[in-house]
PDB file of N, CA and C in Angstrom:
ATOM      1  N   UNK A   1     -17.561  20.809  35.506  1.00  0.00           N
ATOM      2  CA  UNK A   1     -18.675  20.744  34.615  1.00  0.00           C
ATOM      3  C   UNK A   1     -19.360  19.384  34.700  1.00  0.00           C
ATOM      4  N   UNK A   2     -20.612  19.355  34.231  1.00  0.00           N
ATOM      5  CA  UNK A   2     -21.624  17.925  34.145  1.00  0.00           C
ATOM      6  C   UNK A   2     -21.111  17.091  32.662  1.00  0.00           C
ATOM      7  N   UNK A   3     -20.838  15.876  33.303  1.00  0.00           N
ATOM      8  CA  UNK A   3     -20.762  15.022  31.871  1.00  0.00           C
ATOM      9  C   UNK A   3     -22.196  13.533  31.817  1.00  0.00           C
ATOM     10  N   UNK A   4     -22.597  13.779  31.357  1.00  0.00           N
ATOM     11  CA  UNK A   4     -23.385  12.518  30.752  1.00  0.00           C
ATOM     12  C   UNK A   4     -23.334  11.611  29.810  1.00  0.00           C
ATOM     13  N   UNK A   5     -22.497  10.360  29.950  1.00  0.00           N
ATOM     14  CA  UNK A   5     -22.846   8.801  29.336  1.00  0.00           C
ATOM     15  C   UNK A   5     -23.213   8.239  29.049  1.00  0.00           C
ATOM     16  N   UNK A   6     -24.607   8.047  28.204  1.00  0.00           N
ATOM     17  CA  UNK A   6     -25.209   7.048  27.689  1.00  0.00           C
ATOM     18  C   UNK A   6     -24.873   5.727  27.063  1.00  0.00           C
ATOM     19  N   UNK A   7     -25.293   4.561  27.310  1.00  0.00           N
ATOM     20  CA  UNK A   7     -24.908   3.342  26.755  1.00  0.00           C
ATOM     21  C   UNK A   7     -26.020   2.305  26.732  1.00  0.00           C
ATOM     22  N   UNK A   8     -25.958   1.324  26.052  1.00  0.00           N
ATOM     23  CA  UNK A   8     -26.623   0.344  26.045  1.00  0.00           C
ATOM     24  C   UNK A   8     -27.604   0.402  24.957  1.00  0.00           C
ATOM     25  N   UNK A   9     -27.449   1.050  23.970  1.00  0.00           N
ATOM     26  CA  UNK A   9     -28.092   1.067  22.455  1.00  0.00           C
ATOM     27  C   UNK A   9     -28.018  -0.071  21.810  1.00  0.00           C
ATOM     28  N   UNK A  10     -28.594  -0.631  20.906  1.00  0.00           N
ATOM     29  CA  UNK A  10     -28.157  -1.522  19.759  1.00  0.00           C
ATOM     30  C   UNK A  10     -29.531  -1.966  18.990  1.00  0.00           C
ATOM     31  N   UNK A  11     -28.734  -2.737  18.589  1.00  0.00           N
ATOM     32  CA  UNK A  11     -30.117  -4.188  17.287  1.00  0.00           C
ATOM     33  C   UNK A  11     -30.851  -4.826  17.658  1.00  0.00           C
ATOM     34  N   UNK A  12     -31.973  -4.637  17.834  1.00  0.00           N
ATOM     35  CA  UNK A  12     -33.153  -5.705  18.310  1.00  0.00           C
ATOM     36  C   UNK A  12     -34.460  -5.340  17.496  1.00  0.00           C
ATOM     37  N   UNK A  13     -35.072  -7.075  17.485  1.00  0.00           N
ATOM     38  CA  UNK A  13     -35.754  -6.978  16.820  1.00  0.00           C
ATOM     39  C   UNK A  13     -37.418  -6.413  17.704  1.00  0.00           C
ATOM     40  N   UNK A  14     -38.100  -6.198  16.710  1.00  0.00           N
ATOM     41  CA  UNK A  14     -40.039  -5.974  16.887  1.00  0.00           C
ATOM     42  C   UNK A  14     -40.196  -6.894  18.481  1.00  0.00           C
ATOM     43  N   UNK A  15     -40.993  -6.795  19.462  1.00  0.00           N
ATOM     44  CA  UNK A  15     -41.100  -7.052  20.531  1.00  0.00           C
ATOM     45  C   UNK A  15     -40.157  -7.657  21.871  1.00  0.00           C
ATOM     46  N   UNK A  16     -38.550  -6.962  21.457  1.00  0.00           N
ATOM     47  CA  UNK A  16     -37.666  -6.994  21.972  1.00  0.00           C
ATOM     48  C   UNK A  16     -37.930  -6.208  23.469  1.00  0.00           C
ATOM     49  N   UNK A  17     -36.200  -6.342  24.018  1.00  0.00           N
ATOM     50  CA  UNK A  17     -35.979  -5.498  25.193  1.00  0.00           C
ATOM     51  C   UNK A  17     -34.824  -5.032  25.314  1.00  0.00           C
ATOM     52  N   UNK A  18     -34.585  -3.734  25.939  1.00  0.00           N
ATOM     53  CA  UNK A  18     -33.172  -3.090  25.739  1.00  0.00           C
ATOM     54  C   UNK A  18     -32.507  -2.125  27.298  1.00  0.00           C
ATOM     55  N   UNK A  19     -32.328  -2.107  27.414  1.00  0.00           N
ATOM     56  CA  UNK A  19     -31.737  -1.287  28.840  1.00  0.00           C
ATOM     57  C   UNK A  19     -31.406  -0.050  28.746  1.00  0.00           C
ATOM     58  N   UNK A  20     -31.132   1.083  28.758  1.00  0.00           N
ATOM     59  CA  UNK A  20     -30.179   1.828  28.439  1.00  0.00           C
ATOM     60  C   UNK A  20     -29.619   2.499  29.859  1.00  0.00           C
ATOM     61  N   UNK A  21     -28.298   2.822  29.974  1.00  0.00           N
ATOM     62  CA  UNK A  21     -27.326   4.041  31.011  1.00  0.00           C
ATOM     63  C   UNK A  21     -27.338   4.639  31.101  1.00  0.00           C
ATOM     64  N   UNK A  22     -27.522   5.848  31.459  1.00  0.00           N
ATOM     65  CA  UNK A  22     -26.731   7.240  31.906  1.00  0.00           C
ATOM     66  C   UNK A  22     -26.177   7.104  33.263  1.00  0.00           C
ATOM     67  N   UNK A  23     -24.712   7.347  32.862  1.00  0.00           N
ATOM     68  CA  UNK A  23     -23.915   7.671  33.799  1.00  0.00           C
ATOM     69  C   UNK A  23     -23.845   9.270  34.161  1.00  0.00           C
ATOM     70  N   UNK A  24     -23.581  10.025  35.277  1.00  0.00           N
ATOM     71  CA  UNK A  24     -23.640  11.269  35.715  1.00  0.00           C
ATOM     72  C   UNK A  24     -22.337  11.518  36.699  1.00  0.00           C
ATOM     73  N   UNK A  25     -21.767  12.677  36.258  1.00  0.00           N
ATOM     74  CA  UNK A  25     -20.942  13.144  36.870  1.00  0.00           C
ATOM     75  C   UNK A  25     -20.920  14.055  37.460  1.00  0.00           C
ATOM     76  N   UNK A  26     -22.007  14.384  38.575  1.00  0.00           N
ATOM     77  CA  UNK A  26     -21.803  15.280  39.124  1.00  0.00           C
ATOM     78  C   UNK A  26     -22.516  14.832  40.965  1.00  0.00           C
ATOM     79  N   UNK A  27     -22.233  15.262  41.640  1.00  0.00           N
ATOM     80  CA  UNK A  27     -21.989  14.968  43.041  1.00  0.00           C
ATOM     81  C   UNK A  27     -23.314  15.090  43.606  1.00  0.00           C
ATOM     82  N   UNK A  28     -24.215  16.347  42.975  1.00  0.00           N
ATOM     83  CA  UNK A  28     -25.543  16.133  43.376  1.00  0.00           C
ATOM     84  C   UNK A  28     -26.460  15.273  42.928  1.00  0.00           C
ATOM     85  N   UNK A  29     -25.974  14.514  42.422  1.00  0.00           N
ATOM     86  CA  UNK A  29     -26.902  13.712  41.155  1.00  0.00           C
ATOM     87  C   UNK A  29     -28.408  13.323  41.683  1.00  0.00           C
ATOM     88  N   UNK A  30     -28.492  12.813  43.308  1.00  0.00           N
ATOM     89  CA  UNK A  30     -29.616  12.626  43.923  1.00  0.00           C
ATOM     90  C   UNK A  30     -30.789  13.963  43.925  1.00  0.00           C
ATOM     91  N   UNK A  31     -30.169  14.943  44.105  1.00  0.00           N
ATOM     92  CA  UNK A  31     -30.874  16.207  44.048  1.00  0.00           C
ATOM     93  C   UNK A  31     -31.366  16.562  42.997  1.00  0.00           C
ATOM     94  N   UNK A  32     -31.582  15.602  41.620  1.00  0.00           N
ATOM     95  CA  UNK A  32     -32.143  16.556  40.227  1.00  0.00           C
ATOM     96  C   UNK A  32     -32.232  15.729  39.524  1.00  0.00           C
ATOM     97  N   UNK A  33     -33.360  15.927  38.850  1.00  0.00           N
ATOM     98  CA  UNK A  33     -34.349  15.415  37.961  1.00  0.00           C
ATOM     99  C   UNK A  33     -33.509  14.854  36.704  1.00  0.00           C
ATOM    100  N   UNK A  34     -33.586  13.499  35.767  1.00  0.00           N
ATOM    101  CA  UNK A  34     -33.364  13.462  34.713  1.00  0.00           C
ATOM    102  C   UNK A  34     -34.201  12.831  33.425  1.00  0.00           C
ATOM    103  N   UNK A  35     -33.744  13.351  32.850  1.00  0.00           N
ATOM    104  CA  UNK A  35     -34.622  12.979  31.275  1.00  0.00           C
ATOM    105  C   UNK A  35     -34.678  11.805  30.215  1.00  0.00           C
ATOM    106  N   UNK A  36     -34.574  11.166  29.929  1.00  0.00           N
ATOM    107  CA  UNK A  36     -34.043  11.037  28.521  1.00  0.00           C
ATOM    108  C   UNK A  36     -35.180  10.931  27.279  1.00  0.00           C
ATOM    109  N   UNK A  37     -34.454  11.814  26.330  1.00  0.00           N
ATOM    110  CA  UNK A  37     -35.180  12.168  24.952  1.00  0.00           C
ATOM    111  C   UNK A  37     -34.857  11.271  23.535  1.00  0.00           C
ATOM    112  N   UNK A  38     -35.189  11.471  22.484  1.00  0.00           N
ATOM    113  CA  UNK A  38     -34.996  10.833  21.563  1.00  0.00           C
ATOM    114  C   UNK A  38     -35.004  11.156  20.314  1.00  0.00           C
ATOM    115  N   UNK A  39     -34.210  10.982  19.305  1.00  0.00           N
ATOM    116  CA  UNK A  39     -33.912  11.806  17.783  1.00  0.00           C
ATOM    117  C   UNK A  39     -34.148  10.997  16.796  1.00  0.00           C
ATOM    118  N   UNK A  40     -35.671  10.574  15.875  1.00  0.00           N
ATOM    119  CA  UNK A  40     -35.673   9.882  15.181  1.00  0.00           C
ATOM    120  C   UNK A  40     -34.818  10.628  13.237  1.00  0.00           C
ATOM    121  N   UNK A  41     -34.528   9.757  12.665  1.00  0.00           N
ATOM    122  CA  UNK A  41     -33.736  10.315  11.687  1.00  0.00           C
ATOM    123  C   UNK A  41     -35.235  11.458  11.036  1.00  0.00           C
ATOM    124  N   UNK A  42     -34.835  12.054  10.575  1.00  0.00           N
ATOM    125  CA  UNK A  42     -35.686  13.512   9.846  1.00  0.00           C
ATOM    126  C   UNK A  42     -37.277  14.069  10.742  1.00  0.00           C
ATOM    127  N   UNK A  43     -36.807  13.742  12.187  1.00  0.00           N
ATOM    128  CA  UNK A  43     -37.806  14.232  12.826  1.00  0.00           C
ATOM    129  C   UNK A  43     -37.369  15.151  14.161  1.00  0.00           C
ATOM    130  N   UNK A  44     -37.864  16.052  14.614  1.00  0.00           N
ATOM    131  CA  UNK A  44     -37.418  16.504  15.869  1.00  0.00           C
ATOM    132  C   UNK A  44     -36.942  15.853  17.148  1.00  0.00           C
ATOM    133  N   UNK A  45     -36.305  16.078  17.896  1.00  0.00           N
ATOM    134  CA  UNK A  45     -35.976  15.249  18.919  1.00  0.00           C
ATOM    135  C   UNK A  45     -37.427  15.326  20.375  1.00  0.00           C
ATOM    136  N   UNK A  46     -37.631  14.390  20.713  1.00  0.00           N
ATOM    137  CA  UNK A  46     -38.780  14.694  21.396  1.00  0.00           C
ATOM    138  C   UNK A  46     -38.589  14.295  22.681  1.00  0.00           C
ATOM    139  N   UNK A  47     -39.038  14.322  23.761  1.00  0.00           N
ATOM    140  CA  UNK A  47     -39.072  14.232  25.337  1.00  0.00           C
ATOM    141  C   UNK A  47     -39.715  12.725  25.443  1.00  0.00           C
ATOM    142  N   UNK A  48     -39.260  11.824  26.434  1.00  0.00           N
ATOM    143  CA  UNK A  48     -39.697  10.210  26.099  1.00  0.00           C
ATOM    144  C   UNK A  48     -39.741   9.980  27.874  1.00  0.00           C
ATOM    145  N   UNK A  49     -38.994  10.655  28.589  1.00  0.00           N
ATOM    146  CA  UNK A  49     -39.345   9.897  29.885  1.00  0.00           C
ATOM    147  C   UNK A  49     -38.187  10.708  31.104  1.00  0.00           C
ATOM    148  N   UNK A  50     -38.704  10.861  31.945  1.00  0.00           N
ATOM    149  CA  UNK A  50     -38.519  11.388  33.375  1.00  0.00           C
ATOM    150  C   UNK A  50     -38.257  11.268  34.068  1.00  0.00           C
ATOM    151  N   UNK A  51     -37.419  11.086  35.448  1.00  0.00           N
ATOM    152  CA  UNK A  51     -37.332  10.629  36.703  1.00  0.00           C
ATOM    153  C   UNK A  51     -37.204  11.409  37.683  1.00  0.00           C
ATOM    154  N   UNK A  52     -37.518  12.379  38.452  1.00  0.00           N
ATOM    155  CA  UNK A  52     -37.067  13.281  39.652  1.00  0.00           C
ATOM    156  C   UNK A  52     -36.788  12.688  40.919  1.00  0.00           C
ATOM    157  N   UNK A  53     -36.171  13.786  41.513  1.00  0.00           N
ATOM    158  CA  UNK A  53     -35.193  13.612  42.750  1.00  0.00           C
ATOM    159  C   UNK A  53     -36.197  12.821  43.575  1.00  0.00           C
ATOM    160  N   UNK A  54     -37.774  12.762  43.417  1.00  0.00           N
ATOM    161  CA  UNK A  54     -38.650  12.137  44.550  1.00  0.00           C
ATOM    162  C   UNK A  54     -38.859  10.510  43.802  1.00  0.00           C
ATOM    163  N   UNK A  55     -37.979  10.678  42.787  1.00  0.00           N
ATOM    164  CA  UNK A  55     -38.295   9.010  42.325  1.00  0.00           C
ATOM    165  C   UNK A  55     -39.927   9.218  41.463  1.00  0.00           C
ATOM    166  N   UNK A  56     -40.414  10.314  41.332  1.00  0.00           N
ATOM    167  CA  UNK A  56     -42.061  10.596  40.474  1.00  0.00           C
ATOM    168  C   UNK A  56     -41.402  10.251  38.909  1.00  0.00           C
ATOM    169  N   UNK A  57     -41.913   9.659  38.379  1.00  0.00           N
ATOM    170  CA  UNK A  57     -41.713   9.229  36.614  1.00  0.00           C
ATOM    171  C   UNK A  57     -42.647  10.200  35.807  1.00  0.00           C
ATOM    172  N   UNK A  58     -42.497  10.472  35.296  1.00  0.00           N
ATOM    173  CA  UNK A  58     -43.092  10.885  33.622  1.00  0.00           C
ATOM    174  C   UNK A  58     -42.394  10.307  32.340  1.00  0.00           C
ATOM    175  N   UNK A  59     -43.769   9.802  31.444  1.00  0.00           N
ATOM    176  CA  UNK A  59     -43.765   9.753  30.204  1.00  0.00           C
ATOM    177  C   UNK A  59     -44.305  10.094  28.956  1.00  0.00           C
ATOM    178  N   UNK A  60     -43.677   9.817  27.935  1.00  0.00           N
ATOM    179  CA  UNK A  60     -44.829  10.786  26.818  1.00  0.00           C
ATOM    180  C   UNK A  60     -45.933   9.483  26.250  1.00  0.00           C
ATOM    181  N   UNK A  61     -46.782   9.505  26.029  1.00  0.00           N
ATOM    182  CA  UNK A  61     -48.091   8.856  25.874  1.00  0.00           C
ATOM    183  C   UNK A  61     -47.505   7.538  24.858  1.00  0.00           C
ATOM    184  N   UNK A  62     -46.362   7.396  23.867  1.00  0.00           N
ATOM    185  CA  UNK A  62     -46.379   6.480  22.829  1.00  0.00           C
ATOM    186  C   UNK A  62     -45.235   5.375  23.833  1.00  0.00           C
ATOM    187  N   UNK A  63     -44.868   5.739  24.901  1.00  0.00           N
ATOM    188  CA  UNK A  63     -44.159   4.632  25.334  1.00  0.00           C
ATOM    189  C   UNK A  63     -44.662   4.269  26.942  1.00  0.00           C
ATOM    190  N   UNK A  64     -46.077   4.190  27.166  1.00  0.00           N
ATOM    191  CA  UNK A  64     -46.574   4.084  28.466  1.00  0.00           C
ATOM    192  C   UNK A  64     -46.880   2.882  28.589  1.00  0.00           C
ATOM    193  N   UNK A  65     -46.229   2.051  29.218  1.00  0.00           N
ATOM    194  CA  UNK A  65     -46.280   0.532  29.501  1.00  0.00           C
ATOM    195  C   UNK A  65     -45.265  -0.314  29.517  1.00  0.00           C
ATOM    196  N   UNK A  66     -44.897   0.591  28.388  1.00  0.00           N
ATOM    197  CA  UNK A  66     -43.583  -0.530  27.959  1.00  0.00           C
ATOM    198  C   UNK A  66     -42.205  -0.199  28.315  1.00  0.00           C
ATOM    199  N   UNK A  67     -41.921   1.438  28.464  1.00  0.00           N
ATOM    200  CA  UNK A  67     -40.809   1.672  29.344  1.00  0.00           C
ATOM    201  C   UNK A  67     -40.377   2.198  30.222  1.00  0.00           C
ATOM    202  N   UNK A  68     -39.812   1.586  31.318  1.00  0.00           N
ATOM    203  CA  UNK A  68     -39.611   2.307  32.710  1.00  0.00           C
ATOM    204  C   UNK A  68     -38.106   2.978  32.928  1.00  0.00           C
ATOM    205  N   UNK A  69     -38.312   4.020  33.263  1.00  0.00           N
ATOM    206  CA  UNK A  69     -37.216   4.933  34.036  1.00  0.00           C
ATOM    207  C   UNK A  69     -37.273   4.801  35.405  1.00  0.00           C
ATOM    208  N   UNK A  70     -35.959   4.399  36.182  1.00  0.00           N
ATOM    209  CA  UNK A  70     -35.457   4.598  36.619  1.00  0.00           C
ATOM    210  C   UNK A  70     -34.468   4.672  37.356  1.00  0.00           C
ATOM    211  N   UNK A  71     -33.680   5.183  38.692  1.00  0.00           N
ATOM    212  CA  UNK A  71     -32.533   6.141  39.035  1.00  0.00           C
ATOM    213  C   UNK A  71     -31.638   5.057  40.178  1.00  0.00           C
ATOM    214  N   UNK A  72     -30.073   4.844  40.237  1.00  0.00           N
ATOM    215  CA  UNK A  72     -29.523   4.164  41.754  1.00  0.00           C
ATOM    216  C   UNK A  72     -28.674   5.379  41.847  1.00  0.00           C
ATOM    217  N   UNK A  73     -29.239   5.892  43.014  1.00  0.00           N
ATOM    218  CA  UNK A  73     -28.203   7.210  43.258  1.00  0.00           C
ATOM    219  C   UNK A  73     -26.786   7.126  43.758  1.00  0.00           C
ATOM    220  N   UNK A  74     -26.670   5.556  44.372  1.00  0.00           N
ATOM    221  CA  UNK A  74     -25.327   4.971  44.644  1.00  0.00           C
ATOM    222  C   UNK A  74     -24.396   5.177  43.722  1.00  0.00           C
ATOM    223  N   UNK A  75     -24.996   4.610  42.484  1.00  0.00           N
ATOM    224  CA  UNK A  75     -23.840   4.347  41.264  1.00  0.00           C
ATOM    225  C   UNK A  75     -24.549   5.731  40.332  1.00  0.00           C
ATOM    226  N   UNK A  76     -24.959   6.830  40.807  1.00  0.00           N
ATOM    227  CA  UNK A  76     -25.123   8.186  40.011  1.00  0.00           C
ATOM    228  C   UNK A  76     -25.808   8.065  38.423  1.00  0.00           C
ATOM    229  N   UNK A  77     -26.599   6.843  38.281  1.00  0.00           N
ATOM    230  CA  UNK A  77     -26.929   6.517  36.986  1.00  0.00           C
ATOM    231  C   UNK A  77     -28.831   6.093  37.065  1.00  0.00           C
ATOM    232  N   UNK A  78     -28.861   6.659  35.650  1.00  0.00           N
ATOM    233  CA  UNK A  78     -30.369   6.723  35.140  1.00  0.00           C
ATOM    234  C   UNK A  78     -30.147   5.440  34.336  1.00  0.00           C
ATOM    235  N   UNK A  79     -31.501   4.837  34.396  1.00  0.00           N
ATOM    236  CA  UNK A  79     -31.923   3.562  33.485  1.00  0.00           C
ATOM    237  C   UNK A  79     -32.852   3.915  32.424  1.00  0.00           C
ATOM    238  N   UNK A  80     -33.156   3.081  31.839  1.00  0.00           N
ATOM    239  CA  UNK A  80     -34.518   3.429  30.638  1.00  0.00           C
ATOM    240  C   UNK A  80     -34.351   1.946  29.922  1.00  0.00           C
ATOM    241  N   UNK A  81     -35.446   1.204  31.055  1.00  0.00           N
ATOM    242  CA  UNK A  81     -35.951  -0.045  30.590  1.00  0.00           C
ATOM    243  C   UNK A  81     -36.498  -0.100  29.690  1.00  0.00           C
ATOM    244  N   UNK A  82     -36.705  -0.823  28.154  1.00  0.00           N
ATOM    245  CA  UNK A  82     -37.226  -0.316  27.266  1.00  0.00           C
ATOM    246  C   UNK A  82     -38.046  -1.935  26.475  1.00  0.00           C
ATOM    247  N   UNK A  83     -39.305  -2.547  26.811  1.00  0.00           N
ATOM    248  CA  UNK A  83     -40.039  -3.262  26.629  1.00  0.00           C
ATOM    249  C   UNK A  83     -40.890  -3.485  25.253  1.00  0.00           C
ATOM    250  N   UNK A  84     -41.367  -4.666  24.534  1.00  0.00           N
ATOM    251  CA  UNK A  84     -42.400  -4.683  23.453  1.00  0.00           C
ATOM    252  C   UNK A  84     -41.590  -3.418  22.636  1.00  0.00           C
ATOM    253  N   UNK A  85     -40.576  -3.251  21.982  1.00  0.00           N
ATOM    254  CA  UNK A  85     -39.813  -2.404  21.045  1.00  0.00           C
ATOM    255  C   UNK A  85     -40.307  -2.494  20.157  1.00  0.00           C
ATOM    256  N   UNK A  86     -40.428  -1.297  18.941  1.00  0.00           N
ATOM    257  CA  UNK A  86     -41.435  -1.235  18.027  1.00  0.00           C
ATOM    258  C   UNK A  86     -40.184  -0.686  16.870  1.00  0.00           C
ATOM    259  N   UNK A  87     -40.620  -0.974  15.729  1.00  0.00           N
ATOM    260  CA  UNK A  87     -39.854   0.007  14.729  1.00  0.00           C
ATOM    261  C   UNK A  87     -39.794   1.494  14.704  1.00  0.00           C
ATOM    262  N   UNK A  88     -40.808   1.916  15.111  1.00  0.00           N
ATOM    263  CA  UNK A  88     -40.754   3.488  15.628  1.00  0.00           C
ATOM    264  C   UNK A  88     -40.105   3.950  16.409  1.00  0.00           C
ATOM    265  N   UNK A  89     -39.400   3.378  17.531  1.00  0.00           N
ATOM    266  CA  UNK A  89     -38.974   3.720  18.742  1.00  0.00           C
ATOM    267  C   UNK A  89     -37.325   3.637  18.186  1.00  0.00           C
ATOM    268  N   UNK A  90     -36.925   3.290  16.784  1.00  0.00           N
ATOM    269  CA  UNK A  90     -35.762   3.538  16.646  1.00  0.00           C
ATOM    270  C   UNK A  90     -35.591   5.255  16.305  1.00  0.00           C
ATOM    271  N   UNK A  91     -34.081   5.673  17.200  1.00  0.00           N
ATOM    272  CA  UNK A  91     -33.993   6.294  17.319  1.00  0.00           C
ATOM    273  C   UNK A  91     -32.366   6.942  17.833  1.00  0.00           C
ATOM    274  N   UNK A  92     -32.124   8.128  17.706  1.00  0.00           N
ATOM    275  CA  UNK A  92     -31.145   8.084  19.175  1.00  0.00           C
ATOM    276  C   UNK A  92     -31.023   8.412  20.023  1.00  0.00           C
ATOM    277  N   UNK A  93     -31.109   7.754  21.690  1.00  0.00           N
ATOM    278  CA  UNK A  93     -31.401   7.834  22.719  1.00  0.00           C
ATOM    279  C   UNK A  93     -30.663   9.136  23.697  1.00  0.00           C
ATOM    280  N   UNK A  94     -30.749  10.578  23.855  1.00  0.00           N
ATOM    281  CA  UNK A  94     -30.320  10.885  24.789  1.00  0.00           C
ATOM    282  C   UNK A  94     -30.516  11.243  26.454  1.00  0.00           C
ATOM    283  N   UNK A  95     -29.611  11.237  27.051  1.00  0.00           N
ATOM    284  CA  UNK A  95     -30.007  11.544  28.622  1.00  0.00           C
ATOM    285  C   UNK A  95     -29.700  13.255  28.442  1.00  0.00           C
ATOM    286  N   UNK A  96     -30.449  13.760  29.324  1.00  0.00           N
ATOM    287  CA  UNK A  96     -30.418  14.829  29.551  1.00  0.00           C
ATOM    288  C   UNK A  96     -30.781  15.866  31.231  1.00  0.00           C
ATOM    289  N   UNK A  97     -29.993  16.776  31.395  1.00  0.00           N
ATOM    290  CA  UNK A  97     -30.596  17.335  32.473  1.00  0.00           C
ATOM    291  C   UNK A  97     -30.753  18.780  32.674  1.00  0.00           C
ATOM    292  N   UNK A  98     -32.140  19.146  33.087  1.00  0.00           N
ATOM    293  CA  UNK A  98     -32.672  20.705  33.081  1.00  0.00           C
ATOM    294  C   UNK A  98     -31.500  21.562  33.618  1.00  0.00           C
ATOM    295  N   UNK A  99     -31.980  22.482  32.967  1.00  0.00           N
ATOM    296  CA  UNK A  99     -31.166  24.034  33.817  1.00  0.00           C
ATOM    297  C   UNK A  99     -31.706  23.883  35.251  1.00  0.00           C
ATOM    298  N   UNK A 100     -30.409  23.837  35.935  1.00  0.00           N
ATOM    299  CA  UNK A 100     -30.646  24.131  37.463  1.00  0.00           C
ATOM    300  C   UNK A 100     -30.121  25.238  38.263  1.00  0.00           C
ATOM    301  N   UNK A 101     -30.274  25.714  38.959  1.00  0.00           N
ATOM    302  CA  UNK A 101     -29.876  27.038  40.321  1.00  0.00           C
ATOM    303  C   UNK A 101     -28.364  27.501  40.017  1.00  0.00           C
ATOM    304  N   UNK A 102     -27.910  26.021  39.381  1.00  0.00           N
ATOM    305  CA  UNK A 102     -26.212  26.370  39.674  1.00  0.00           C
ATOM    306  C   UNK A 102     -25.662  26.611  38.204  1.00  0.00           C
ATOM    307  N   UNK A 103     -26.642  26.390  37.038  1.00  0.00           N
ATOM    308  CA  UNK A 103     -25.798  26.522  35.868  1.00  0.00           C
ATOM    309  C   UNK A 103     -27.154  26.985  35.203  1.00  0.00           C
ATOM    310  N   UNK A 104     -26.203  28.031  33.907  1.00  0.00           N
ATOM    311  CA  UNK A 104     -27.258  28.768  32.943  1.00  0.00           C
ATOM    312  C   UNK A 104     -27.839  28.190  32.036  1.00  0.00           C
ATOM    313  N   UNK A 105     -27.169  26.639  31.753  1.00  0.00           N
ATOM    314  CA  UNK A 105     -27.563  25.978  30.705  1.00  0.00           C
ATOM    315  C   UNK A 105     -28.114  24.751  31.082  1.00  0.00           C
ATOM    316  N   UNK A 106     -28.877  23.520  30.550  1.00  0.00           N
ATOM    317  CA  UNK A 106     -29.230  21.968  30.243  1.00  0.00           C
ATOM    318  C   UNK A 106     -28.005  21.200  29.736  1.00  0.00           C
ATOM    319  N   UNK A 107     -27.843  20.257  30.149  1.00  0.00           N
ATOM    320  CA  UNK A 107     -26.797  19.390  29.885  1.00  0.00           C
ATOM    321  C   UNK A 107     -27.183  18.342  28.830  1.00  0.00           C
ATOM    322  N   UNK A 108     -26.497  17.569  27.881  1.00  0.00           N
ATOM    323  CA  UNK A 108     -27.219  16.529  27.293  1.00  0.00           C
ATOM    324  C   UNK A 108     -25.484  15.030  27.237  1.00  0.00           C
ATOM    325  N   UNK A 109     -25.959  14.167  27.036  1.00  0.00           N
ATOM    326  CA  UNK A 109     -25.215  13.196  26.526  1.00  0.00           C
ATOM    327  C   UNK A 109     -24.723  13.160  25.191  1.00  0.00           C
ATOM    328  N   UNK A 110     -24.075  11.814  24.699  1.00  0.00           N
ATOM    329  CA  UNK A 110     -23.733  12.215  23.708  1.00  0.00           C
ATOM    330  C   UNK A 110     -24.730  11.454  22.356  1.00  0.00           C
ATOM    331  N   UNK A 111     -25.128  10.327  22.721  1.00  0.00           N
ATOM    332  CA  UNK A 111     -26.410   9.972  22.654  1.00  0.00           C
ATOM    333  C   UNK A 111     -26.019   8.408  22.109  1.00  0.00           C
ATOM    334  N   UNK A 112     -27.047   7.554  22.255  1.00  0.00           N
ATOM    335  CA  UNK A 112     -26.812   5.944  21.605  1.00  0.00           C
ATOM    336  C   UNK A 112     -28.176   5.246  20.861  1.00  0.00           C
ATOM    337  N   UNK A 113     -27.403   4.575  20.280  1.00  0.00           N
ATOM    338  CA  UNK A 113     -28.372   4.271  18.645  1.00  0.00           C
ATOM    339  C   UNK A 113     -29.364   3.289  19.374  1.00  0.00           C
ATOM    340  N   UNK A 114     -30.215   2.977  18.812  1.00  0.00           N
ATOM    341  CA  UNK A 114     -31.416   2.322  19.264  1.00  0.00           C
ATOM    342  C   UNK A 114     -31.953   2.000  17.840  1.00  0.00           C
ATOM    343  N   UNK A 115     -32.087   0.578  17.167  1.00  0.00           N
ATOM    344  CA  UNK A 115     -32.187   0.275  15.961  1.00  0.00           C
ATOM    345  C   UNK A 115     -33.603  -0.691  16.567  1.00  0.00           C
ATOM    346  N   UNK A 116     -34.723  -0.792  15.976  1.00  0.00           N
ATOM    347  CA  UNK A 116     -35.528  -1.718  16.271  1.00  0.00           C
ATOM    348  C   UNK A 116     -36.052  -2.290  14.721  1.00  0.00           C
ATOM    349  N   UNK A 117     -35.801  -3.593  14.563  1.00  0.00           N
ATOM    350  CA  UNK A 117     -36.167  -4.255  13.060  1.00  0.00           C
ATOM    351  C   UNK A 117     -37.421  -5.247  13.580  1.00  0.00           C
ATOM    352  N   UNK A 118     -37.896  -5.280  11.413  1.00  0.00           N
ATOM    353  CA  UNK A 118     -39.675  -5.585  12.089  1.00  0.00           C
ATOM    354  C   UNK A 118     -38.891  -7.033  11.532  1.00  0.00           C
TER     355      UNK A 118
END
């Protein structure tokens, strides 16, 4: 089965910077696209940023500039550079990966806190 790791959450303040991990356990990891989304407290979890197997990025419009995704297929792990941090952007951070060819379901992490103070 796929396991996903997230790390590198924490406390920072209003125009901070933060890193975050996903580690991946699975052998194709170069071959497929990953995500990571985000769960603010009493709001839906929403889609925040992209990376596919061609290295192409996507993001959602409130974090365009300030944070970059992306992938070292050596060490099987997703990044999510995370720049100019806002109080909004606290949240909790998960990695995630689509339903693919070989499984019926999406995979997710387990997820890490992301606190941003003004």
């Amino acid at each position: 089965q796929v396991q996903l790791v997230e790390s590198g959450g924490g406390l920072v303040q209003a125009g901070g910077s933060l890193r975050l991990s996903c580690v991946a356990s699975i052998k194709t990891f170069s071959l497929i696209a990953v995500d990571w989304y985000r769960q603010a407290p009493g709001k839906q979890r929403e889609f925040v940023a992209r990376v596919a197997s061609s290295d192409s990025t996507t993001y959602v419009e409130s974090v365009k500039g300030r944070f970059t995704i992306s992938r070292n297929n050596a060490k099987s792990t997703v990044y999510l550079q995370m720049n100019s941090l806002k109080p909004e952007d606290t949240a909790v951070y998960y990695c995630h990966i689509e339903r693919q060819t070989w499984s019926s379901r999406d995979y997710w992490g387990q997820g890490t806190q992301v606190t941003v103070s003004s």
